[in-house]
Protein backbone atom coordinates (compact mmCIF):
# COMPACT_ATOMS: atom_id res chain seq x y z
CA UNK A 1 78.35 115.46 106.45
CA UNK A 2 77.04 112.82 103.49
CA UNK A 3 78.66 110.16 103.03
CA UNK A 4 79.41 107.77 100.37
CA UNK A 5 80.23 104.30 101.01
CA UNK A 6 81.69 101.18 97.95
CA UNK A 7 82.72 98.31 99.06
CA UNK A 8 85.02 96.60 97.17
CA UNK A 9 85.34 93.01 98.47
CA UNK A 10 87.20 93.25 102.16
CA UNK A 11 88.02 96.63 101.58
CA UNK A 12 85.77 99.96 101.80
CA UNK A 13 86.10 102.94 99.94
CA UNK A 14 84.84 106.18 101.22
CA UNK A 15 83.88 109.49 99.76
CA UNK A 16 83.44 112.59 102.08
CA UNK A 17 83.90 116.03 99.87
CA UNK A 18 83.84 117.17 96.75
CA UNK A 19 87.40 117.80 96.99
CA UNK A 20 88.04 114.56 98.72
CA UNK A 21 90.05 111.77 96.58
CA UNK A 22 89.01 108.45 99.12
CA UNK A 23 91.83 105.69 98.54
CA UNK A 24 91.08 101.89 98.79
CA UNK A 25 92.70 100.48 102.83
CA UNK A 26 94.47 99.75 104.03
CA UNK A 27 97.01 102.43 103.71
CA UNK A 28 100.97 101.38 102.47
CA UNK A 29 102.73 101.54 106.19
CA UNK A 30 104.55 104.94 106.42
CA UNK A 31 107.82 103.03 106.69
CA UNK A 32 107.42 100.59 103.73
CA UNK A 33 106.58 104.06 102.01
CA UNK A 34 109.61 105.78 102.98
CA UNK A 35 111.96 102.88 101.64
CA UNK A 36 109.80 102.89 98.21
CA UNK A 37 110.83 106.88 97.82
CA UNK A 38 114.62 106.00 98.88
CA UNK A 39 114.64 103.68 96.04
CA UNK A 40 112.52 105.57 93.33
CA UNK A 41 114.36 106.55 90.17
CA UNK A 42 113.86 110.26 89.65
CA UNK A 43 114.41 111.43 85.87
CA UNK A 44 112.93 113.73 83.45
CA UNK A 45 109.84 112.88 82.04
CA UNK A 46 108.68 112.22 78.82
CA UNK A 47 106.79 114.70 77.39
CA UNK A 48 105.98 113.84 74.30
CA UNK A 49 104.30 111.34 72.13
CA UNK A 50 101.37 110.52 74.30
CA UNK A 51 97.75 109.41 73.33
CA UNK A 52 94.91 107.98 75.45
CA UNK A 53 94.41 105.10 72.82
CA UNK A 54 97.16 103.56 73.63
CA UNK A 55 95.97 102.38 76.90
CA UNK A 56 93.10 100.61 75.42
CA UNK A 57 91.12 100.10 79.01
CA UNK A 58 91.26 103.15 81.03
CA UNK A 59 89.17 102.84 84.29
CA UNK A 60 87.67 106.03 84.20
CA UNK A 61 86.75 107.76 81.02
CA UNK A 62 84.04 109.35 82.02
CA UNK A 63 83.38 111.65 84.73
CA UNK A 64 80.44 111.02 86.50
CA UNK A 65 79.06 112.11 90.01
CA UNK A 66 81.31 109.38 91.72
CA UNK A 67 83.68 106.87 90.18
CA UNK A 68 86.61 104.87 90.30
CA UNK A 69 89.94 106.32 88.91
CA UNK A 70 93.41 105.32 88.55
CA UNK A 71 95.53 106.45 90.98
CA UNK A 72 98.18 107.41 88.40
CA UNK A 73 96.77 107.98 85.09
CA UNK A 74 97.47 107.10 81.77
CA UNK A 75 99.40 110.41 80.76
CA UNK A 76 101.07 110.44 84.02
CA UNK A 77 102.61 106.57 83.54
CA UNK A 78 103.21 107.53 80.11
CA UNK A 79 105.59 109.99 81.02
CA UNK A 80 107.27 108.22 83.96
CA UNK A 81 108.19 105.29 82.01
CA UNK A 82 105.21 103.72 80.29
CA UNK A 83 106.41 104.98 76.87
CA UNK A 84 108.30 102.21 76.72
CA UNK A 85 105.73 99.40 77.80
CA UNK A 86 104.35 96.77 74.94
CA UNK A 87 100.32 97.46 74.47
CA UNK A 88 99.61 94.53 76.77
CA UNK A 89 101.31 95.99 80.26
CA UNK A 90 99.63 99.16 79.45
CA UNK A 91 96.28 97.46 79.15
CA UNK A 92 97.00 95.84 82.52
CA UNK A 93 98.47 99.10 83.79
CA UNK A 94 94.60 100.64 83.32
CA UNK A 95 92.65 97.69 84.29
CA UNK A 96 94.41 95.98 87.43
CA UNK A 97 91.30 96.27 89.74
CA UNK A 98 93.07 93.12 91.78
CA UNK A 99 95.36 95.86 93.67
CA UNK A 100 93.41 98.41 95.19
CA UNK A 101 96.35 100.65 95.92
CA UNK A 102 95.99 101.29 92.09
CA UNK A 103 92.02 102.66 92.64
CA UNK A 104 90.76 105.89 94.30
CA UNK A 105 86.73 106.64 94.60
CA UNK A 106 87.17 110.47 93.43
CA UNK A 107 83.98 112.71 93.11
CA UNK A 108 83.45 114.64 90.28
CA UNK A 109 84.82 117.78 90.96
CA UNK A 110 88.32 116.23 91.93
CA UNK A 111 88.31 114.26 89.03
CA UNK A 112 88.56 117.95 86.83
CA UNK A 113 90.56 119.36 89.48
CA UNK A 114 93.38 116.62 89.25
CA UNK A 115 93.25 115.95 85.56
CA UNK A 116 97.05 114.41 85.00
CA UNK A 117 98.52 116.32 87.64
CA UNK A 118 100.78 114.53 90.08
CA UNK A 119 100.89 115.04 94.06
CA UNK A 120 102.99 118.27 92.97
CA UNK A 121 100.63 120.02 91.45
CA UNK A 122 97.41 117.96 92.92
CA UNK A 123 96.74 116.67 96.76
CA UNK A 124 93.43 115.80 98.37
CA UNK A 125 92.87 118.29 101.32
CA UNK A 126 92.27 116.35 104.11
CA UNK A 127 94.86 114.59 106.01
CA UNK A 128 93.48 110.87 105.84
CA UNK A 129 92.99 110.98 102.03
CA UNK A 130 96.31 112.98 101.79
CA UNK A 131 98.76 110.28 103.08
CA UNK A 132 96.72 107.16 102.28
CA UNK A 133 97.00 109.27 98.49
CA UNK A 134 100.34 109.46 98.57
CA UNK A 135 101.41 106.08 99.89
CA UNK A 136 99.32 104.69 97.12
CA UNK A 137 100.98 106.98 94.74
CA UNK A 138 104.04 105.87 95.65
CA UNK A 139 103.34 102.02 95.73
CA UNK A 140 101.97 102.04 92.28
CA UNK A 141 105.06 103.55 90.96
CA UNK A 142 107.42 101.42 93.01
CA UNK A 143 104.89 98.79 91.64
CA UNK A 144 105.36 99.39 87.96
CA UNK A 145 108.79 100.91 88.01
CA UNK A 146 107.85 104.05 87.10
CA UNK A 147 110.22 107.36 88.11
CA UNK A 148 109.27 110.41 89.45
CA UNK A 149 110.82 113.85 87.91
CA UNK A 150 112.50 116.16 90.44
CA UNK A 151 109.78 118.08 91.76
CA UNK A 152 107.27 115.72 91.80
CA UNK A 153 109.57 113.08 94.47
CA UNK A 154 110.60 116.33 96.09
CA UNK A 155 106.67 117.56 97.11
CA UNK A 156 105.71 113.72 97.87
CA UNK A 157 108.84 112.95 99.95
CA UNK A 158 108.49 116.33 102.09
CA UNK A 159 104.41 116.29 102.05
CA UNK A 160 104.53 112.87 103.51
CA UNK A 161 107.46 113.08 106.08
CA UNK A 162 106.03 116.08 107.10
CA UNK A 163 101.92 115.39 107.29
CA UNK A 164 101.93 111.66 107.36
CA UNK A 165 105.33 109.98 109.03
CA UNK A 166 104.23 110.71 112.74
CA UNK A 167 102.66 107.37 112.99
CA UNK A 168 105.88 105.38 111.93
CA UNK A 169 108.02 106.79 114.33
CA UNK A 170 107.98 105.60 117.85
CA UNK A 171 107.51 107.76 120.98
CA UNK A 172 111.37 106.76 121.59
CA UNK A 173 112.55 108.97 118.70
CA UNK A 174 114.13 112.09 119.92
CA UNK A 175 114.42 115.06 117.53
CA UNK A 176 117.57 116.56 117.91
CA UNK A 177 118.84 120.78 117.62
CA UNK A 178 120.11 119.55 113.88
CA UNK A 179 116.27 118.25 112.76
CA UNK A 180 117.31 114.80 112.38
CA UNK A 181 115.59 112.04 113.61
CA UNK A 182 115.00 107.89 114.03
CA UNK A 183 112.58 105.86 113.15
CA UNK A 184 112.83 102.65 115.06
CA UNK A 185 109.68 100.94 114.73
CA UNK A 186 111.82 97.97 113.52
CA UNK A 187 114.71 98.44 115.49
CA UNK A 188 116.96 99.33 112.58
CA UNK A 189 117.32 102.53 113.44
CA UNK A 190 117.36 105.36 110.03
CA UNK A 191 118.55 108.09 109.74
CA UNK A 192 116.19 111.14 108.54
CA UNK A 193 116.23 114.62 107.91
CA UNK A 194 117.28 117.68 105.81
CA UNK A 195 121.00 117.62 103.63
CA UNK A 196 122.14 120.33 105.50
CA UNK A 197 121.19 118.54 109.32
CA UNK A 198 122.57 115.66 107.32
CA UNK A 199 125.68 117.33 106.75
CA UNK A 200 126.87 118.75 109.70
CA UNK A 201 127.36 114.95 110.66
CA UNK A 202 130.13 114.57 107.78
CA UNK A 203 133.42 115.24 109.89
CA UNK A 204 135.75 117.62 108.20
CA UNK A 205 139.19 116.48 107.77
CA UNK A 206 142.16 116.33 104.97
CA UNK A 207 142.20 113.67 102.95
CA UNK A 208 144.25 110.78 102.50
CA UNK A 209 145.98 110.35 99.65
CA UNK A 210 148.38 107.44 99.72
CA UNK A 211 148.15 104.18 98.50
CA UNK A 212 145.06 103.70 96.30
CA UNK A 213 144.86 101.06 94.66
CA UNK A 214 141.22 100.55 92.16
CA UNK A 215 142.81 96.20 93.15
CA UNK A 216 141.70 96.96 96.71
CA UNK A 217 137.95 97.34 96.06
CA UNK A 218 136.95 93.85 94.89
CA UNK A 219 134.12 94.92 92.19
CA UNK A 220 131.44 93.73 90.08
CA UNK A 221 130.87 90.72 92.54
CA UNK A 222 127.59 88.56 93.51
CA UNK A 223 127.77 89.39 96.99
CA UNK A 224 124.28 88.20 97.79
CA UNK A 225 123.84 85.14 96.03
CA UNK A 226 121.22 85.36 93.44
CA UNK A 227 123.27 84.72 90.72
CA UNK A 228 123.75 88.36 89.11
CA UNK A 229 126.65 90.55 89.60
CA UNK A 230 126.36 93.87 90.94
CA UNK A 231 126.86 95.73 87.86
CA UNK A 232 124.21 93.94 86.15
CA UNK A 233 121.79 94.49 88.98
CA UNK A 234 122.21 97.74 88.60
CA UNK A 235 121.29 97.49 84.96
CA UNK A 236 118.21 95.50 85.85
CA UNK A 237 117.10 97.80 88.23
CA UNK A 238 117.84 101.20 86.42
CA UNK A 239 116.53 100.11 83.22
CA UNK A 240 113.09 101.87 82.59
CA UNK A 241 111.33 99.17 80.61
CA UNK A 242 111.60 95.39 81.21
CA UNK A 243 115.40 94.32 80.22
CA UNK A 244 116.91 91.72 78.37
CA UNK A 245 118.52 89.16 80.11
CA UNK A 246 120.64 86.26 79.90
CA UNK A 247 119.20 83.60 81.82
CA UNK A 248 122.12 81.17 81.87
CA UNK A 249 124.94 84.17 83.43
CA UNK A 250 122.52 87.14 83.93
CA UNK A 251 123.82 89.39 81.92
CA UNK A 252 121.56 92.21 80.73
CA UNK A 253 121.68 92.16 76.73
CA UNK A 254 119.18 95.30 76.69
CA UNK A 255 116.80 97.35 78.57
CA UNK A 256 115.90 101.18 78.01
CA UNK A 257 117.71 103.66 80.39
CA UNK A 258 117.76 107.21 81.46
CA UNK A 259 121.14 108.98 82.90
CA UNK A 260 120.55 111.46 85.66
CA UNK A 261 123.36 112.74 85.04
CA UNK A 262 122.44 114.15 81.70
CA UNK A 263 119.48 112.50 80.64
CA UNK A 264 120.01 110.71 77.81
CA UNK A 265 118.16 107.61 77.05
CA UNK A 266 120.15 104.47 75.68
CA UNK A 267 118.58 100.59 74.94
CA UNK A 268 122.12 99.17 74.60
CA UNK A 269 123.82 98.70 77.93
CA UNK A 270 127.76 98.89 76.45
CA UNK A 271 126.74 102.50 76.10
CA UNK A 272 126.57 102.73 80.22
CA UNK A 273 129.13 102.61 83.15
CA UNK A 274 127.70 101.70 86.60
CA UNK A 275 128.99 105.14 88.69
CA UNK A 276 129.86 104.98 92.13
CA UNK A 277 128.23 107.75 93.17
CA UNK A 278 131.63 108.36 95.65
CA UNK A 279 133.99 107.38 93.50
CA UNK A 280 136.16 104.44 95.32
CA UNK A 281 139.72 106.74 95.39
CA UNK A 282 137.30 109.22 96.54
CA UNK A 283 136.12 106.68 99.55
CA UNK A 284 139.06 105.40 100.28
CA UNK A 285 140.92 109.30 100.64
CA UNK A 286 137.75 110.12 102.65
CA UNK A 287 138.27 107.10 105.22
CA UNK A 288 137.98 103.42 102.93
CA UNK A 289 142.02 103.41 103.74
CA UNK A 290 141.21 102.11 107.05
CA UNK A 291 138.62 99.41 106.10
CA UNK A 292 138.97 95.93 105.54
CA UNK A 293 138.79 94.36 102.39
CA UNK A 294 135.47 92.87 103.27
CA UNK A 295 133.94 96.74 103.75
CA UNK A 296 135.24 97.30 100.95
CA UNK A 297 134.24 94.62 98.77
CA UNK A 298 130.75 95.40 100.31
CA UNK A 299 130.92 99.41 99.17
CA UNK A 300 131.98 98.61 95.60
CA UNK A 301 129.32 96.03 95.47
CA UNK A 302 126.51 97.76 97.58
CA UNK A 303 123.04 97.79 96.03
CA UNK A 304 121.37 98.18 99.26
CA UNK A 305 120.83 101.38 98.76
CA UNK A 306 119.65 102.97 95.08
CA UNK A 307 122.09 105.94 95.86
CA UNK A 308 125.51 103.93 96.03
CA UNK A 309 125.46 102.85 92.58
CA UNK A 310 123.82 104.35 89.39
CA UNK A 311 123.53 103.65 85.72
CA UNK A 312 124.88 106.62 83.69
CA UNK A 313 126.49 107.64 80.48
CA UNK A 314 129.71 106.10 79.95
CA UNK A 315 131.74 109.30 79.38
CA UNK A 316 129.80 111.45 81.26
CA UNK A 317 131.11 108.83 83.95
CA UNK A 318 134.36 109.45 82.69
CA UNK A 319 134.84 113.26 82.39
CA UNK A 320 133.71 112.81 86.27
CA UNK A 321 136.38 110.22 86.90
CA UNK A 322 137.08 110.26 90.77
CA UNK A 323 136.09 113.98 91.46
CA UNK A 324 133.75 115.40 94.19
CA UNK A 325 131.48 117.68 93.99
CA UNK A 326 134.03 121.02 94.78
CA UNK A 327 135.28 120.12 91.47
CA UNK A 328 132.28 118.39 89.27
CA UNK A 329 128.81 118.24 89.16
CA UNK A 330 126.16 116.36 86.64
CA UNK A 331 126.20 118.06 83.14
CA UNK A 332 122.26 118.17 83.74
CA UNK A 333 121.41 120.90 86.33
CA UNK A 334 117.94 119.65 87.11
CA UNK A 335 120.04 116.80 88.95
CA UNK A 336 122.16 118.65 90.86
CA UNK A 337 120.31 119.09 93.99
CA UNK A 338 119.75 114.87 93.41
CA UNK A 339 122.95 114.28 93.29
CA UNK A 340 124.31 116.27 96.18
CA UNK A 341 121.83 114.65 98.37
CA UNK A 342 122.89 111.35 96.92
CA UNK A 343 126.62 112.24 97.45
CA UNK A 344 125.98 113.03 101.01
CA UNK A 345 123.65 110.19 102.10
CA UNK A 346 126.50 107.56 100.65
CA UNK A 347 129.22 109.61 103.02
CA UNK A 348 127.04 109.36 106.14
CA UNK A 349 125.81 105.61 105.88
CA UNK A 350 129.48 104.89 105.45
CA UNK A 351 130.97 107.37 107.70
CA UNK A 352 133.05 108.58 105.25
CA UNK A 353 135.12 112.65 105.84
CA UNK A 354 135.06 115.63 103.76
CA UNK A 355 137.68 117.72 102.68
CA UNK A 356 137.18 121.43 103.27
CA UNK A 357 136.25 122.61 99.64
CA UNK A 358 134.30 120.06 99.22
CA UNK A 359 132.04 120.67 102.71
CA UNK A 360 131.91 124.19 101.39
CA UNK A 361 130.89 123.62 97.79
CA UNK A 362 128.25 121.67 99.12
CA UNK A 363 126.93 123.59 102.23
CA UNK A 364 126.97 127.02 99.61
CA UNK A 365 124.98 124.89 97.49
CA UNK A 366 122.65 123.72 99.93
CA UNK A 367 122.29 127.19 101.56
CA UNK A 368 121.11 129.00 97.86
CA UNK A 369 119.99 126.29 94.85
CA UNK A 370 118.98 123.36 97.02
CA UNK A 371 117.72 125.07 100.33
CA UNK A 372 114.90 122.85 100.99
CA UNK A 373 116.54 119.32 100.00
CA UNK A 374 115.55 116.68 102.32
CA UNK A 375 117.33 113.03 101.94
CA UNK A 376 115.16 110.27 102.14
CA UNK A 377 116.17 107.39 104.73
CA UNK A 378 119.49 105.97 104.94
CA UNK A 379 119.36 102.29 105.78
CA UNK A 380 121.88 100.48 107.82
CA UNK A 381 124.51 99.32 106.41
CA UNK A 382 124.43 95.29 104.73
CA UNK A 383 126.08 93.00 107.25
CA UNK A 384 130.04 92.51 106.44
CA UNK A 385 131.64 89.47 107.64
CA UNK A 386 135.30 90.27 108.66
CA UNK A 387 134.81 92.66 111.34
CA UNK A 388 135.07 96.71 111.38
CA UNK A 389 138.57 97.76 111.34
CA UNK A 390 139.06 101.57 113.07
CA UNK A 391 141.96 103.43 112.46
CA UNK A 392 141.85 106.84 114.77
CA UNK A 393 145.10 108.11 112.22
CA UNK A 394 146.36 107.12 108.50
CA UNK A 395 148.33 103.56 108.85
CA UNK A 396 152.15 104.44 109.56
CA UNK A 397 152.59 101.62 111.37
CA UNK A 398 151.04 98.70 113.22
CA UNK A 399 148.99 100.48 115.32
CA UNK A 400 145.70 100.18 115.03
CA UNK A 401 142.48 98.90 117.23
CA UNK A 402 139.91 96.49 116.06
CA UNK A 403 136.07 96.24 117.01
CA UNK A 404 134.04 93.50 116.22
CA UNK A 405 130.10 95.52 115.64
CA UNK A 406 127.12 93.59 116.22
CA UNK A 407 125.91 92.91 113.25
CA UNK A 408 125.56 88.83 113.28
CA UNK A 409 121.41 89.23 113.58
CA UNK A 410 119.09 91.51 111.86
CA UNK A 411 118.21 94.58 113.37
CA UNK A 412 121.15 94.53 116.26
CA UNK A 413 123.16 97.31 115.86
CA UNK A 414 126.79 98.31 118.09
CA UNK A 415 126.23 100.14 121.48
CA UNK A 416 128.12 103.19 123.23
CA UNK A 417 127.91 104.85 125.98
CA UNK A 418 126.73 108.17 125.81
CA UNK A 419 129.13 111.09 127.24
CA UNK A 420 132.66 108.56 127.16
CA UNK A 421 135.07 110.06 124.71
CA UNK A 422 135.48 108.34 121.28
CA UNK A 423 136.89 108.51 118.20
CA UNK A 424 136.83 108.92 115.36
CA UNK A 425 135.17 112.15 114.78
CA UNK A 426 131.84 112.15 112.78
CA UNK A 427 131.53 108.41 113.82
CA UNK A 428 127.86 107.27 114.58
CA UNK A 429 126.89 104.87 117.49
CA UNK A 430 123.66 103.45 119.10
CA UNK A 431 122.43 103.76 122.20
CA UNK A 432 119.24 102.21 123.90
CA UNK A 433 117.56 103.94 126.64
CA UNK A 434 116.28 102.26 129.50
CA UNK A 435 112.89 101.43 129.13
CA UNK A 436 113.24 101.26 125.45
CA UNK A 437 113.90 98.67 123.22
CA UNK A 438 114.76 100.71 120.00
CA UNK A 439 118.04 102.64 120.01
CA UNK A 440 118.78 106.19 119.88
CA UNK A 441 121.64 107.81 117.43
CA UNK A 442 125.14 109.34 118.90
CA UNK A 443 127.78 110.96 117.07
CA UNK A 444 131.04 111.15 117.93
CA UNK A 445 131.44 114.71 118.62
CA UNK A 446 134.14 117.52 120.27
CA UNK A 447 130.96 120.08 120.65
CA UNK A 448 127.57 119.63 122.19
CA UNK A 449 124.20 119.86 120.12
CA UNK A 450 124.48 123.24 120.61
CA UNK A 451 127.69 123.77 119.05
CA UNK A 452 129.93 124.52 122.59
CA UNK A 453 133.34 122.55 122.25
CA UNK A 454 133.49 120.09 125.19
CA UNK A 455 136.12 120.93 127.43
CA UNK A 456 140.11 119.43 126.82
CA UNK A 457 139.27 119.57 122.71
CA UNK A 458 138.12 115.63 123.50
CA UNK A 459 135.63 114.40 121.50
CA UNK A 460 132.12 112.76 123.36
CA UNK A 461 129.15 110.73 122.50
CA UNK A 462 126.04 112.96 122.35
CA UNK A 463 122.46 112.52 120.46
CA UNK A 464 123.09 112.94 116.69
């Protein structure tokens, strides 16, 4: 085997085949990769209007025997958002040689081979180029807050948990019958895995539908200090282009957006509501009723997590209203599979019920159109002052327990004890092994993992 060998500074670049692409080291961490995908924007891309000139510095022009590319290239920024750049962040788009997660040595032959194709139609073919490829893909997009279209984040998010995520997940992490499982390597424990494994952790139940008020979700609140509200962080973050903002009260004047939900494009931000991807009467029916009004400030103001909150056309926002998805679904059927994903990740991170259409809709959806939908990982959920309040059945009276979870210090999360009965159904608890020091997943459950009701109709803790 011939080798190739270019050092660039501390780091070494190697080329080993012809079809080899040989990324810059070190490689993106596989779990600092897996939170970039979770908070990727996926939307269409732009297909049109696209010349080489008008990144004035490409690295590679020419293709020679070995050279130094751009990870992305020029037609694929374009498309993902660099249609909107100024000529200057394009030029330093194509010439930042300072981060080498931007670079890959690429022979010849993989230079014509790739052309502008992205990790869905394009992948080195052996497994060390492969993920260190793909992590790098995804930095530089996460980088330069560029999106990825549907089937592009689809192949990179299922090529890389399924080739290249072995190495972030510690020996602890116990697949269960469902095909979720945990990473733990920080001790946050995440939860992983296809939307239908996903799903049968939603508990089924009838919804409540008393006492809603919109008063009872404190919204559009600075919950984490930095001087923006959460509807304008939204803006900042959705917003495809560098936005326009206020410096004195942070309000975003302008900014160039996409809605998923039915891709139209808008530079004025009065033309956008900030969605809730479950609605808040939808939350609080599904299980918000029992919160307190500090979980529920932190829902209505949770940016956390990309798929709470979106930016989306104002009365596409409204023709959805408060509806799930038994009843509506984004005008823009590219998205669908997206959104259901998104719809159930916010539901299991908050432990929030189903009604029975709407488990149906969604599993008949799942089972034809979006069969092979995996859900990026669902982080724990921000720390809430005020305590958990659990409510076991809707509030007719005074009676109801409160737990205090142990969320005063990074990383710490509540404790069960595996095989005690609990409630409610569907909720989700951590347990540590002995000899470990990460914790394992439990749902609160009335059948085993293999689906046999435990005996007495009693719900247990057992390995999610």
């Amino acid at each position: 085997m011939k080798c190739l060998l270019s050092v660039h500074g501390a780091f070494v670049v190697v080329a080993i085949s012809v079809s080899t692409v040989a990324v810059a080291q070190p490689r993106t961490n596989d779990e600092m990769t897996l939170a970039q995908l979770a908070a990727i924007k996926v939307a269409p891309e732009r297909s049109t209007g696209f010349r080489q000139s008008l990144f004035t510095s490409s690295v590679s022009q020419s293709v020679s025997v070995q050279s130094v590319a751009n990870i992305v290239t020029a037609r694929e920024a374009w498309q993902s958002g660099a249609w909107a750049w100024n000529a200057a962040k394009r030029k330093s788009f194509m010439t930042d040689r300072a981060d080498l997660t931007m670079l890959a040595m690429v022979r010849a032959t993989s230079v014509q081979q790739r052309g502008d194709q992205d990790p869905a139609g394009w992948m080195p073919n052996t497994n060390n180029s492969l993920c260190a490829y793909l992590a790098n893909w995804v930095a530089v997009k996460t980088k330069w807050g560029l999106a990825m279209d549907q089937r592009e984040f689809s192949v990179v998010k299922t090529t890389f948990m399924q080739r290249c995520k072995s190495s972030a997940i510690s020996s602890t992490s116990v697949p269960s019958s469902a095909g979720n499982y945990v990473t733990t390597t920080t001790g946050k424990p995440i939860v992983v895995g296809s939307a239908l494994a996903l799903l049968q952790l939603v508990r089924v139940e009838n919804e409540y539908q008393v006492g809603y008020n919109r008063a009872l979700f404190e919204h559009w609140r600075d919950i984490d200090g930095d001087g923006c509200d959460s509807r304008d962080q939204v803006l900042k973050r959705d917003s495809i282009s560098l936005p326009q903002v206020d410096p004195v009260n942070c309000n975003v004047i302008a900014g160039d957006w996409v809605s998923p939900y039915d891709g139209a494009r808008w530079s004025n931000p009065s033309n956008l509501d900030i969605d809730h991807v479950v609605a808040l009467k939808e939350a609080w029916d599904s299980g918000a009723w029992a919160w307190s009004a500090a979980q529920r400030k932190a829902y209505a103001n949770d940016t956390s997590d990309s798929r709470t909150l979106l930016a989306v056309t104002d009365s596409v926002n409204q023709s959805k209203s408060d509806k799930d998805p038994s009843n509506w679904l984004p005008p823009l059927q590219s998205y669908t599979c997206t959104y259901l994903g998104n719809w159930i990740a916010v539901k299991v991170r908050w432990n929030l019920s189903m009604d029975s259409s709407e488990y149906g809709r969604i599993k008949n959806l799942l089972q034809s159109s979006c069969s092979s939908l995996n859900i990026a990982p669902i982080p724990n959920l921000p720390n809430i002052s005020g305590g958990t309040t659990v409510v076991t059945n809707p509030p007719s009276s005074t009676s109801m327990s409160t737990v205090t979870p142990n969320t005063a210090t990074a990383g710490t999360v509540a404790q069960i004890n595996p095989g005690s009965y609990c409630s409610p159904e569907g909720a989700i608890g951590y347990y540590t092994l002995s000899g470990s020091t990460s914790p394992t997943t439990y749902v609160c459950s009335k059948t085993d993992a293999a689906g046999v009701p435990y005996s007495g109709g009693r719900a247990r803790w057992r390995r999610a």
